[in-house]
Protein backbone atom coordinates (compact mmCIF):
# COMPACT_ATOMS: atom_id res chain seq x y z
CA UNK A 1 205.74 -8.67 14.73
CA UNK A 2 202.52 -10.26 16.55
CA UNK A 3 201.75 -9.18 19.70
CA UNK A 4 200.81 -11.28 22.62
CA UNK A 5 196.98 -10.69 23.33
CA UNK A 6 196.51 -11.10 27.33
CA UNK A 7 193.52 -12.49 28.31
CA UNK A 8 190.91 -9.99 30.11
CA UNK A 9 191.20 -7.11 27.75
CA UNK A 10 187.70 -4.66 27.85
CA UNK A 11 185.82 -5.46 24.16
CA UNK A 12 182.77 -4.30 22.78
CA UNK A 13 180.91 -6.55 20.85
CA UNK A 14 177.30 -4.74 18.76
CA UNK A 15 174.68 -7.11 17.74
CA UNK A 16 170.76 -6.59 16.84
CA UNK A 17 167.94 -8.35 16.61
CA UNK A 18 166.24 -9.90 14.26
CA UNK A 19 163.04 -7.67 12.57
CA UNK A 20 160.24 -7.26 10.60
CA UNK A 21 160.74 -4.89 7.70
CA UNK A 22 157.01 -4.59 6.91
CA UNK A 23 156.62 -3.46 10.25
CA UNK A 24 159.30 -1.74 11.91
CA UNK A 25 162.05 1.09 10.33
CA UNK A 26 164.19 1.00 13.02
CA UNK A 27 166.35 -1.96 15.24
CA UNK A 28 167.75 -1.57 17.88
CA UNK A 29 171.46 -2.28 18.46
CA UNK A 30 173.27 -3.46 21.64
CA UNK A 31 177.05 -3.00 22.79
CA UNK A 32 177.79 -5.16 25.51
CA UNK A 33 181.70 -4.73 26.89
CA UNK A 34 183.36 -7.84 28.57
CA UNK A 35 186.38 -7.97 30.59
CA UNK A 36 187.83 -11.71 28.61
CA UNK A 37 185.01 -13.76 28.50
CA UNK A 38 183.37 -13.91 31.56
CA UNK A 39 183.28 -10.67 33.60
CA UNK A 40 180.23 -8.79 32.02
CA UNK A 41 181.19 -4.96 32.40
CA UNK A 42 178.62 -2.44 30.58
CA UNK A 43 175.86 -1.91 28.20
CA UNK A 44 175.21 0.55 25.44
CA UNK A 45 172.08 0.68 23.40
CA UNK A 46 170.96 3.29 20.16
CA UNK A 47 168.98 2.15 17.28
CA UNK A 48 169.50 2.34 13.39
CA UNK A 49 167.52 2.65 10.56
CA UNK A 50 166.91 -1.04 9.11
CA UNK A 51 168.93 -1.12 5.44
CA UNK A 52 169.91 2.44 6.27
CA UNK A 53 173.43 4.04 6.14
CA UNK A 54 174.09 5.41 9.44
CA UNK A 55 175.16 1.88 11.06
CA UNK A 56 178.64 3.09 11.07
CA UNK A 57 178.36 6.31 12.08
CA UNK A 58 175.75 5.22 15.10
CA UNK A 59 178.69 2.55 16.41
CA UNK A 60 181.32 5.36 16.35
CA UNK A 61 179.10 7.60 18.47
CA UNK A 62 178.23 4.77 21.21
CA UNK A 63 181.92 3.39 21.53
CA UNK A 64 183.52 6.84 21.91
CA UNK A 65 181.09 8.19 24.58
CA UNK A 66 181.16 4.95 26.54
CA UNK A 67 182.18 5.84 30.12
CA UNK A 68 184.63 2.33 29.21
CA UNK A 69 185.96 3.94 25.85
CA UNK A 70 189.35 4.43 27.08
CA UNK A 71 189.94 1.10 28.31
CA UNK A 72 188.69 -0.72 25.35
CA UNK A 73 190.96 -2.53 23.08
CA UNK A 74 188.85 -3.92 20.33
CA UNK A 75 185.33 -3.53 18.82
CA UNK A 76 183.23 -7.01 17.63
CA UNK A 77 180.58 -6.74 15.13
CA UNK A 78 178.21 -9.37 14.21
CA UNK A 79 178.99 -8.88 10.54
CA UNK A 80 179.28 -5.93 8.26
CA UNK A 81 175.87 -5.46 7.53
CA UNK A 82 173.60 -5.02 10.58
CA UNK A 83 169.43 -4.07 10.83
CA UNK A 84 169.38 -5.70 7.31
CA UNK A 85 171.57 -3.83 4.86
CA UNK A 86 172.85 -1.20 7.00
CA UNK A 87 176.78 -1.09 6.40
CA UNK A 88 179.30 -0.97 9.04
CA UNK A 89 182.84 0.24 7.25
CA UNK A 90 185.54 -1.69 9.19
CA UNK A 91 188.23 1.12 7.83
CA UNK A 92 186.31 3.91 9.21
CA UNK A 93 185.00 2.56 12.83
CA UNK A 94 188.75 1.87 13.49
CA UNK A 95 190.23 5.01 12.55
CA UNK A 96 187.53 7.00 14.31
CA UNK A 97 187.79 5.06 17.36
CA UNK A 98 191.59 4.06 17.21
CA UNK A 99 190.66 0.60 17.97
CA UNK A 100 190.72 -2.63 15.75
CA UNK A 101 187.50 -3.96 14.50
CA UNK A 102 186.44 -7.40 13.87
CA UNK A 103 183.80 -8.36 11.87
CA UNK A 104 182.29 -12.14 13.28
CA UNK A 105 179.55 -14.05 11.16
CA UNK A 106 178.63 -17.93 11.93
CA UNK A 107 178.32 -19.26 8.39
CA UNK A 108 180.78 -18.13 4.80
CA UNK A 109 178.41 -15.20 3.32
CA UNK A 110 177.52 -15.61 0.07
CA UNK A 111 178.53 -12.48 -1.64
CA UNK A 112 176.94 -12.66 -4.97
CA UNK A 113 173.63 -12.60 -2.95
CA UNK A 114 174.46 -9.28 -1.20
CA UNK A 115 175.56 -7.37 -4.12
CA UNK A 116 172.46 -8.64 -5.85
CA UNK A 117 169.95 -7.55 -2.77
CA UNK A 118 171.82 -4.18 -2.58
CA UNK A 119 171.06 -3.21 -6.23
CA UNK A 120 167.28 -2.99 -5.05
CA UNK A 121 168.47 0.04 -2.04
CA UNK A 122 169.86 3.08 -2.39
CA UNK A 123 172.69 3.67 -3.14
CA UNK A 124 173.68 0.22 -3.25
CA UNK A 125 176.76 0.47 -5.71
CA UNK A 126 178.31 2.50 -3.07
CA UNK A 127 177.25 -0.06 -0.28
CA UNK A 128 178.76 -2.47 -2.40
CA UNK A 129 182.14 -0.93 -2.84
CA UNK A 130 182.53 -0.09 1.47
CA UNK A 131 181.26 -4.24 2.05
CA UNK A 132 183.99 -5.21 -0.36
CA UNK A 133 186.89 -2.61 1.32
CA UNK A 134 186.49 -4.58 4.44
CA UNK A 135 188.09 -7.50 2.87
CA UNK A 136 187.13 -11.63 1.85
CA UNK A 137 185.86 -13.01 5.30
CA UNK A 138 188.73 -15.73 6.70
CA UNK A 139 187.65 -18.77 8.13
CA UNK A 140 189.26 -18.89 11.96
CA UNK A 141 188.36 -21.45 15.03
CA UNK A 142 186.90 -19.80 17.92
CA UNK A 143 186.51 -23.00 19.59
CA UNK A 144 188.67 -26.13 18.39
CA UNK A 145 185.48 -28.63 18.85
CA UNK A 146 182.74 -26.16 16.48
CA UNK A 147 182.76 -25.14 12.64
CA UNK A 148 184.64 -22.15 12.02
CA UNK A 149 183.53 -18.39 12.05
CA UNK A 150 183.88 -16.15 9.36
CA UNK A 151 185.87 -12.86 10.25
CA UNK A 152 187.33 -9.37 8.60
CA UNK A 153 189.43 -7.57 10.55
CA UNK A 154 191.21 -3.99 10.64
CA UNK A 155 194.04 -2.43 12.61
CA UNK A 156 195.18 -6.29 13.89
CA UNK A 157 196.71 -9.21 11.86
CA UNK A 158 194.51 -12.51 11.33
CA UNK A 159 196.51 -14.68 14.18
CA UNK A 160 196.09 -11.39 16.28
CA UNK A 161 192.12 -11.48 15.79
CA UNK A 162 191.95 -15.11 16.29
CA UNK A 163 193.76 -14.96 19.58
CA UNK A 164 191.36 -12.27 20.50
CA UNK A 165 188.11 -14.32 19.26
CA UNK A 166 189.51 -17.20 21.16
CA UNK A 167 189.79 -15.58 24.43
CA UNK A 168 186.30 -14.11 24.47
CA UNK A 169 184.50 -17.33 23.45
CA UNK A 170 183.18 -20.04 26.19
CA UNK A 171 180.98 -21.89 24.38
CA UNK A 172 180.11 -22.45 20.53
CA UNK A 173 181.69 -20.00 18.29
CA UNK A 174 180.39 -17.06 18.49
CA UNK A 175 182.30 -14.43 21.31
CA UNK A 176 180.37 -13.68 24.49
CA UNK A 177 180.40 -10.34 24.03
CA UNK A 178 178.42 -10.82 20.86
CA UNK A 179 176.31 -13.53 22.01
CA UNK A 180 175.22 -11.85 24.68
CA UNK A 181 174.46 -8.60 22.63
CA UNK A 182 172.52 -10.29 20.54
CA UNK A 183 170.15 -11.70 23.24
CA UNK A 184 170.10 -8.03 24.82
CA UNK A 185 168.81 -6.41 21.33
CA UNK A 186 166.68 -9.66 20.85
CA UNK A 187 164.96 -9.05 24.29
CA UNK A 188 164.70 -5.13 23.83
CA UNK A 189 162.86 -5.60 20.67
CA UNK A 190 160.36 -7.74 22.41
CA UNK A 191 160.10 -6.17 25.38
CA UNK A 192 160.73 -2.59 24.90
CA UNK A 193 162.17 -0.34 27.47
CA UNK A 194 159.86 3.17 28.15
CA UNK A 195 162.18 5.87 30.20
């Protein structure tokens, strides 16, 4: 049975910027929780080692000690792989957070290149085998008038995570909550914050 997504549910959607891997070791990442898809509700920042292995574990720690953990009902990621070749395992971020997880990239990922560029990290066999658990990206509409997105999804069915991707989106394809933590990391990485 499908259940009936309402509208203004609390989501988390983790993004990072773009980066220079000559230059920098670290990224940092951005979770930016929405109420729907226009009522901007909180931030959450940390940073992970670029083509590291503690992307997944990082995302755990900032979603469960969000002040706005408990009202959460889904976690966006902009792809599996984040700060390069860092890994986020779909399977494990749900079941450590008790919330579904769904994966959003803009354009079909080409697989045979990632298992090729992860043969030249370590333990990339292993990376290999967790990007592959989370599943063949689907092809779903976000917006009726734009391309498709490419999604993988736990703890939700595929009409279930469309309904959700749908709901959060206002323009393009890509979910507000995303889009806008992606332009958070962007400008942190540029304009760094000193405390």
């Amino acid at each position: 049975m499908v259940r009936t997504i309402k509208k203004g549910v609390k989501i988390i959607g983790i993004a990072c910027s773009s980066f220079n891997r000559e230059k920098e070791k670290t990224v940092p990442i951005v979770g930016v929780i929405y109420r729907g898809k226009e009522l901007f509700e909180g931030m959450l920042t940390s940073t992970i080692t670029i083509d590291g292995e503690d992307a997944t574990k990082t995302i755990i720690e900032m979603v469960t000690k969000s002040t706005h953990y408990e009202q959460l009902k889904a976690i966006f990621t902009r792809g599996v792989t984040i700060g390069g070749f860092n890994y986020i395992d779909l399977e494990e971020l749900a079941r450590k957070t008790n919330l579904p997880v769904i994966s959003i990239v803009d354009h079909q990922p080409d697989m045979a290149k990632i298992e090729k560029a992860l043969k030249n990290l370590p333990n990339g066999q292993y990376r290999w085998i967790i990007i592959q658990k989370n599943g063949p990206p689907k092809a779903v509409r976000s917006n009726p008038k734009e391309e498709p997105v490419y999604v993988q999804f736990i703890g939700l069915s595929q009409q279930e995570a469309h309904q959700l991707i749908q709901n959060a989106t206002v323009t393009g394809r890509i979910p507000e909550p995303l889009r806008i933590a992606r332009l958070i990391a962007i400008a942190l990485r540029d304009f760094p914050i000193i405390l």
